[in-house]
N, C-alpha and C. Protein backbone atom coordinates (compact mmCIF):
# COMPACT_ATOMS: atom_id res chain seq x y z
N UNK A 1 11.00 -12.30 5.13
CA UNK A 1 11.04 -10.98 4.55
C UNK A 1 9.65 -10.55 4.06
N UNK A 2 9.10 -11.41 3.50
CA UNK A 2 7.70 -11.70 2.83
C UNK A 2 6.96 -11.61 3.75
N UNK A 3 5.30 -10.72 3.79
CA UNK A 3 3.92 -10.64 5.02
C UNK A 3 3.41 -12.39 4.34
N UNK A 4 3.29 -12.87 5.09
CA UNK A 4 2.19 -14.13 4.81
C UNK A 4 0.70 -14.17 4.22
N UNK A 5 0.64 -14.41 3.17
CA UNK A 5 -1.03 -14.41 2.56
C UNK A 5 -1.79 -14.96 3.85
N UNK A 6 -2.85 -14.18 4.26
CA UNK A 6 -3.68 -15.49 5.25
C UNK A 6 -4.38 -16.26 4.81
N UNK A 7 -4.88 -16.40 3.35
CA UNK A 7 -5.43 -17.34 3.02
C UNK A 7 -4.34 -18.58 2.71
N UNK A 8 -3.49 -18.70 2.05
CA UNK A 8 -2.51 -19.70 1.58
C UNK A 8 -1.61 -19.92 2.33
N UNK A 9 -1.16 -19.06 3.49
CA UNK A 9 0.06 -19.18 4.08
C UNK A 9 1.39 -19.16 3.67
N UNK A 10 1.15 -18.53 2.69
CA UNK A 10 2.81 -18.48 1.68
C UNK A 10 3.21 -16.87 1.77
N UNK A 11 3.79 -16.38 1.29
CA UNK A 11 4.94 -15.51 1.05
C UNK A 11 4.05 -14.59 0.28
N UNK A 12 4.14 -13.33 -0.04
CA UNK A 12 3.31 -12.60 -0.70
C UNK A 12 3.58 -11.19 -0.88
N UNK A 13 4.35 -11.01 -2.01
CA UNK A 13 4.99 -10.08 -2.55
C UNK A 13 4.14 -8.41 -2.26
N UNK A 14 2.65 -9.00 -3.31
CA UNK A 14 2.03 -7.86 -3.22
C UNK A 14 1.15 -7.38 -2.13
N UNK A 15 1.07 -8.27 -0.95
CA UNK A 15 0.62 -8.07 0.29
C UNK A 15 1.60 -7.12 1.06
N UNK A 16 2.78 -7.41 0.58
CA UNK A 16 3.73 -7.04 1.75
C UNK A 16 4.35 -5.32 1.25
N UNK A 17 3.69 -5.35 0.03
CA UNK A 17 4.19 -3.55 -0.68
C UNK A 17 2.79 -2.99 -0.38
N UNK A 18 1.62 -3.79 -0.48
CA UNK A 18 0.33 -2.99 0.22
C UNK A 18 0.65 -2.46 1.37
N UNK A 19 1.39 -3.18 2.25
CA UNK A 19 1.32 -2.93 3.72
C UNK A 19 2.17 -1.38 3.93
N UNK A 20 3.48 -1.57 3.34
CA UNK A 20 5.04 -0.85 3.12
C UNK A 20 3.94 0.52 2.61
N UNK A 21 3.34 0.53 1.17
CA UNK A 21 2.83 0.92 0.84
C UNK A 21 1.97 2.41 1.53
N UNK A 22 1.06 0.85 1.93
CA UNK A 22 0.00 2.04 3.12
C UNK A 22 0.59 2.69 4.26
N UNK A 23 1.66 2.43 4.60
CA UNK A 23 2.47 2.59 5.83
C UNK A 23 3.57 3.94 5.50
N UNK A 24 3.62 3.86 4.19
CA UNK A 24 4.34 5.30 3.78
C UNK A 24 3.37 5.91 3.83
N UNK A 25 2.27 6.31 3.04
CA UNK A 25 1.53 7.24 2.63
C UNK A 25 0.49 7.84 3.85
N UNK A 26 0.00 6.62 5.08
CA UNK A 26 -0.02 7.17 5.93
C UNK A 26 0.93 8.11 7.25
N UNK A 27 2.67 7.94 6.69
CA UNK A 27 3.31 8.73 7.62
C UNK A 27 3.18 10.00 6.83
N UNK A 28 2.78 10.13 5.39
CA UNK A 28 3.18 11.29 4.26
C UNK A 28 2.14 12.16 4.69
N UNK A 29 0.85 11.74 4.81
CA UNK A 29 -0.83 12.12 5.23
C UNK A 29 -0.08 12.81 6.46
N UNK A 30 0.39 12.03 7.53
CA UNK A 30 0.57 12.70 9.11
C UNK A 30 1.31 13.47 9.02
N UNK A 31 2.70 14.08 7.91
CA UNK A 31 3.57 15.17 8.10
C UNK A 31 3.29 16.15 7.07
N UNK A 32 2.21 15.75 6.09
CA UNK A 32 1.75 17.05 5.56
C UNK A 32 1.62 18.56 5.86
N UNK A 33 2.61 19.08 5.11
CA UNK A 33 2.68 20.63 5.53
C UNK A 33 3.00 21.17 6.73
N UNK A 34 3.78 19.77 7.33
CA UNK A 34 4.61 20.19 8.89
C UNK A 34 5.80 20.98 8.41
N UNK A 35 6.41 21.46 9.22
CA UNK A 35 7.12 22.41 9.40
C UNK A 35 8.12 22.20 10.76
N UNK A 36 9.70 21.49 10.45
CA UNK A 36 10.54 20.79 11.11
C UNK A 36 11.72 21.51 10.84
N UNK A 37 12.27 22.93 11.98
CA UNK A 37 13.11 23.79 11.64
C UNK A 37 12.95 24.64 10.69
N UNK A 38 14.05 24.23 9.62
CA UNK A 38 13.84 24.65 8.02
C UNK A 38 13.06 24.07 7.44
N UNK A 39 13.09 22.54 7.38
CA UNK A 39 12.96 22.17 6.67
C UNK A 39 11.14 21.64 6.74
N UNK A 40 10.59 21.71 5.46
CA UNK A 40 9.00 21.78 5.36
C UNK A 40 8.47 20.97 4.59
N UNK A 41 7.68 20.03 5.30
CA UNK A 41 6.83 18.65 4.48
C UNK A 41 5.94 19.24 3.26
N UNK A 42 5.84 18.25 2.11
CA UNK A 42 4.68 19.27 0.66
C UNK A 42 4.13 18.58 1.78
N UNK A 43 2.68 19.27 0.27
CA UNK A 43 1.21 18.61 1.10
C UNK A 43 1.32 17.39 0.49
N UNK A 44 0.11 16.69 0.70
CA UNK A 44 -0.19 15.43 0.86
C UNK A 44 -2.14 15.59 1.47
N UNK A 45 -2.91 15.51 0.63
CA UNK A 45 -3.97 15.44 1.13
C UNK A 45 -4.77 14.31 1.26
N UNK A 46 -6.04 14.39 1.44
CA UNK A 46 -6.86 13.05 1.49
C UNK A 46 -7.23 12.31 0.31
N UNK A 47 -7.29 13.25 -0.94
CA UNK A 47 -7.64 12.55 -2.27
C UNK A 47 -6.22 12.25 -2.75
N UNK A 48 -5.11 12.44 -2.55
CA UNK A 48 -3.46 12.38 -2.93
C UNK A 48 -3.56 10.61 -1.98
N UNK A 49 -3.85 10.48 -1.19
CA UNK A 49 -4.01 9.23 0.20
C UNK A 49 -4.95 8.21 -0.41
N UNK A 50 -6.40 8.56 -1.27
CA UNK A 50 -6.96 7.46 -1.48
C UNK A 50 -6.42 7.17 -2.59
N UNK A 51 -5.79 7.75 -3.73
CA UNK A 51 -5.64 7.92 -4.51
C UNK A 51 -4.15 6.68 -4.59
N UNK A 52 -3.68 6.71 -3.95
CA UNK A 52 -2.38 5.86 -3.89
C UNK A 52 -2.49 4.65 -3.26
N UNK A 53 -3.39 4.51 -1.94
CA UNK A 53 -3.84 3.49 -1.46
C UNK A 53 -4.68 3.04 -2.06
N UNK A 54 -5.45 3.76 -3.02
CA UNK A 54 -6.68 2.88 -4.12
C UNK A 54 -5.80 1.96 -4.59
N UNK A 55 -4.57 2.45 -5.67
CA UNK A 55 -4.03 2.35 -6.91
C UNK A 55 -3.08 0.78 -6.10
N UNK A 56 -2.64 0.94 -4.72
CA UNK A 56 -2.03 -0.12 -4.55
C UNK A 56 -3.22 -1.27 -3.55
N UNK A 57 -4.23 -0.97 -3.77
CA UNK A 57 -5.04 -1.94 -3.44
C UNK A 57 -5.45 -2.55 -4.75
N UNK A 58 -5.70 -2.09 -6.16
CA UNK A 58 -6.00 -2.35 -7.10
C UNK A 58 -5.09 -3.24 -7.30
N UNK A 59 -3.56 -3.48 -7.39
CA UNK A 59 -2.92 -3.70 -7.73
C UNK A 59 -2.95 -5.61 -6.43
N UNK A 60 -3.23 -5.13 -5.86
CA UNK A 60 -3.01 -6.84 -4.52
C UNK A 60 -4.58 -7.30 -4.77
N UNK A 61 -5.76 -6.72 -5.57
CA UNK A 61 -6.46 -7.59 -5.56
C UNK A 61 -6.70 -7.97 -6.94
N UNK A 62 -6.07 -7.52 -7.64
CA UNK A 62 -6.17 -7.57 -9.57
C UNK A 62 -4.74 -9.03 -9.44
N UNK A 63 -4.28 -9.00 -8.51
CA UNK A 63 -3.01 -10.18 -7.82
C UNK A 63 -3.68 -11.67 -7.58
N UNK A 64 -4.71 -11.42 -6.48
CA UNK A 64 -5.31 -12.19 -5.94
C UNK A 64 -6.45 -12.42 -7.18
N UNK A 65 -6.72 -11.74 -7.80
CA UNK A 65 -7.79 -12.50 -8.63
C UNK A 65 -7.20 -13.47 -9.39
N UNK A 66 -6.05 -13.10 -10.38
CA UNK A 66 -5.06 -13.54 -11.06
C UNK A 66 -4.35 -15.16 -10.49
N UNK A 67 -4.67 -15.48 -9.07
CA UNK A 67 -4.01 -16.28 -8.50
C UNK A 67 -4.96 -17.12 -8.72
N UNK A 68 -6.30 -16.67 -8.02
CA UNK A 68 -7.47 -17.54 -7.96
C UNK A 68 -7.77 -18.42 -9.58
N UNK A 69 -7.97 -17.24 -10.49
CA UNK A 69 -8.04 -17.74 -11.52
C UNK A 69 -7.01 -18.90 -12.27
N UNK A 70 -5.65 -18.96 -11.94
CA UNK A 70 -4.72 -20.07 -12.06
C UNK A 70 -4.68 -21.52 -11.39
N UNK A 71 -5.14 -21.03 -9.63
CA UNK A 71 -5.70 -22.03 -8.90
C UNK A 71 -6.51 -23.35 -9.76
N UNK A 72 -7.38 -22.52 -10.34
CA UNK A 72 -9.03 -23.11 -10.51
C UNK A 72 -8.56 -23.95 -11.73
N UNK A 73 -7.45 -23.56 -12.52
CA UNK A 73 -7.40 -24.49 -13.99
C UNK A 73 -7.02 -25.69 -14.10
């Protein structure tokens, strides 16, 4: 169910919502302000895109630091 860390080879929670993650917000970016019948995508721009993909990259490497740092003790 879990993406595999490639460094450790284990299971990896916050790898695998980065991915989910980036994988929404880039379909959200591609239907921005489409227009499907009635029904009509908001926007979604490029600073709305880094802005979320920052916040969940922050989040898998503030992870990985956190790991490293437990590793090492």
């Amino acid at each position: 169910m879990w993406i595999k860390d490639p460094k450790t080879k284990e299971p990896s929670a916050t790898l695998t919502m980065f991915v989910v993650g980036f994988a929404a917000c880039l379909a959200k970016l591609m239907t921005s302000n489409m227009v499907a019948g009635e029904f009509q995508f908001g926007a979604f721009g490029g600073t709305d895109f880094a802005a979320a993909v920052g916040a969940l990259g922050a989040i898998y490497a503030a992870r990985k630091h956190t790991d490293s740092n437990r590793d090492s003790e």
